[in-house]
Protein backbone atom coordinates (compact mmCIF):
# COMPACT_ATOMS: atom_id res chain seq x y z
CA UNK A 1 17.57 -106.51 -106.12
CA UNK A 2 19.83 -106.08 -102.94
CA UNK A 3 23.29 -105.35 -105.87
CA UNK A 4 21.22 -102.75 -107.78
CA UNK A 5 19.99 -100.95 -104.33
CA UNK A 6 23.66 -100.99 -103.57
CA UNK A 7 24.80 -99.75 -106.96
CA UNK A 8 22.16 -97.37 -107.02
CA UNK A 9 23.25 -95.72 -103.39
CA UNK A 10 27.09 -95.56 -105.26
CA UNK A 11 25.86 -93.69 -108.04
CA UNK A 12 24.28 -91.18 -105.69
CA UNK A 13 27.00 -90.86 -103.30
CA UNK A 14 29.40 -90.05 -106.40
CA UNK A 15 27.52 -87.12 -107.72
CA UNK A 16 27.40 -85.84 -104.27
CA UNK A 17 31.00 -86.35 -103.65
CA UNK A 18 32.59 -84.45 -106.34
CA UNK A 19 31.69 -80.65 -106.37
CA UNK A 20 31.21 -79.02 -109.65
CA UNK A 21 34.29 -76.51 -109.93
CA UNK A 22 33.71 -73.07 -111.91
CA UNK A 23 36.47 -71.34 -113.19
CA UNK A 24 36.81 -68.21 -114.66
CA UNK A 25 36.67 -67.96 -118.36
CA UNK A 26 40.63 -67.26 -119.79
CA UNK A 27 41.54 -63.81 -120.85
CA UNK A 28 42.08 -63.48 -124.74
CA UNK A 29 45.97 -63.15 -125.37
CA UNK A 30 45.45 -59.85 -127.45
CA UNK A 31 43.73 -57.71 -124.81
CA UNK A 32 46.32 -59.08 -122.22
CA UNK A 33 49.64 -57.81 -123.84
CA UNK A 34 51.90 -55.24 -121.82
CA UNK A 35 51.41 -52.05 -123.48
CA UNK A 36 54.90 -50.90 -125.34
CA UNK A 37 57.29 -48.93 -123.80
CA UNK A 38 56.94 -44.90 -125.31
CA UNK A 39 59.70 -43.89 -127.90
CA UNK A 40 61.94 -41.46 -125.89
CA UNK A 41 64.41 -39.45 -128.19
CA UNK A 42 68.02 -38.70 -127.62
CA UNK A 43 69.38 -36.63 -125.51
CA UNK A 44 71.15 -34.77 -128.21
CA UNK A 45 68.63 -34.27 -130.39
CA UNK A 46 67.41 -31.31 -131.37
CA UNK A 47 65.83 -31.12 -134.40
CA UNK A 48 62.19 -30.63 -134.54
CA UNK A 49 61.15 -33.20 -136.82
CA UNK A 50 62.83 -35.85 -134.62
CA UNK A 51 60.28 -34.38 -131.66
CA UNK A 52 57.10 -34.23 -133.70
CA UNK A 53 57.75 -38.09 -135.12
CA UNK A 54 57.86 -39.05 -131.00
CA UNK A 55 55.34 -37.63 -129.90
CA UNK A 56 53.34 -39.12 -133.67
CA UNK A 57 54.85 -42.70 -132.38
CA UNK A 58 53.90 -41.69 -128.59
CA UNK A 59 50.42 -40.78 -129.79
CA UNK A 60 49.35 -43.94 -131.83
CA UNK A 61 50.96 -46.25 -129.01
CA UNK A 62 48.45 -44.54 -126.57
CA UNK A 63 45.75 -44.80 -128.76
CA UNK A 64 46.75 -48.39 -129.06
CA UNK A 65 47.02 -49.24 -125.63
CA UNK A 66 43.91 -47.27 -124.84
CA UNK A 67 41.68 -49.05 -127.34
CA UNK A 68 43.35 -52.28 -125.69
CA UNK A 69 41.85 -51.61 -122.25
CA UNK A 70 38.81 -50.78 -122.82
CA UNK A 71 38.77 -54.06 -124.49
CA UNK A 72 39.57 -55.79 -121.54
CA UNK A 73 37.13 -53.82 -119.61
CA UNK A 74 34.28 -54.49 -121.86
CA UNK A 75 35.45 -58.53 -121.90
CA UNK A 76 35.44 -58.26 -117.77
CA UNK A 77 32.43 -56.47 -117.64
CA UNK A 78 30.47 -59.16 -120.38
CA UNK A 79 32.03 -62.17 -118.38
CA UNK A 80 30.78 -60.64 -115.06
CA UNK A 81 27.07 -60.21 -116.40
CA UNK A 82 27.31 -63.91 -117.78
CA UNK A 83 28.56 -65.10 -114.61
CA UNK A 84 26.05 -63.16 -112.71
CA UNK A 85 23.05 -64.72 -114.46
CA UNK A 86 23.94 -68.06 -114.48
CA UNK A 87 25.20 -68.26 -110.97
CA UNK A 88 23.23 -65.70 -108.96
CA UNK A 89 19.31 -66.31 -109.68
């Protein structure tokens, strides 16, 4: 009786002594690539087809890096709404 009052107060004590940690869920390697660099021509260029295929490139690595971000914004906004009702009732 008096070794399973004692073991008993042990068991309580633990679950009191170690805090339940939350960490923030880990951001998804795709949305959280640098956005490329944009194509920049020569300075010597001057043909016009050589403009209109960098600003083509230019256009579609906006785009990309556009669609990117609002990724990451929807994922932060979705975490912060699941975070919000588990953890502030």
């Amino acid at each position: 009786m008096k070794y399973s009052l004692i073991a008993c107060l042990f068991l309580l004590t633990g679950c009191a002594a170690t805090p339940v940690k939350h960490q923030f869920p880990k951001l998804p390697e795709v949305i959280s690539e640098k956005c490329p660099d944009l194509y920049k021509l020569n300075e010597n260029e001057e043909q016009l087809t050589e403009f209109l295929k960098a600003v083509t490139k230019n256009y579609s690595l906006y785009y990309d890096c556009a669609a990117k971000h609002d990724l990451l914004v929807k994922w932060i906004n979705d975490q912060k709404a699941i975070h919000d009702e588990v953890f502030n009732k």
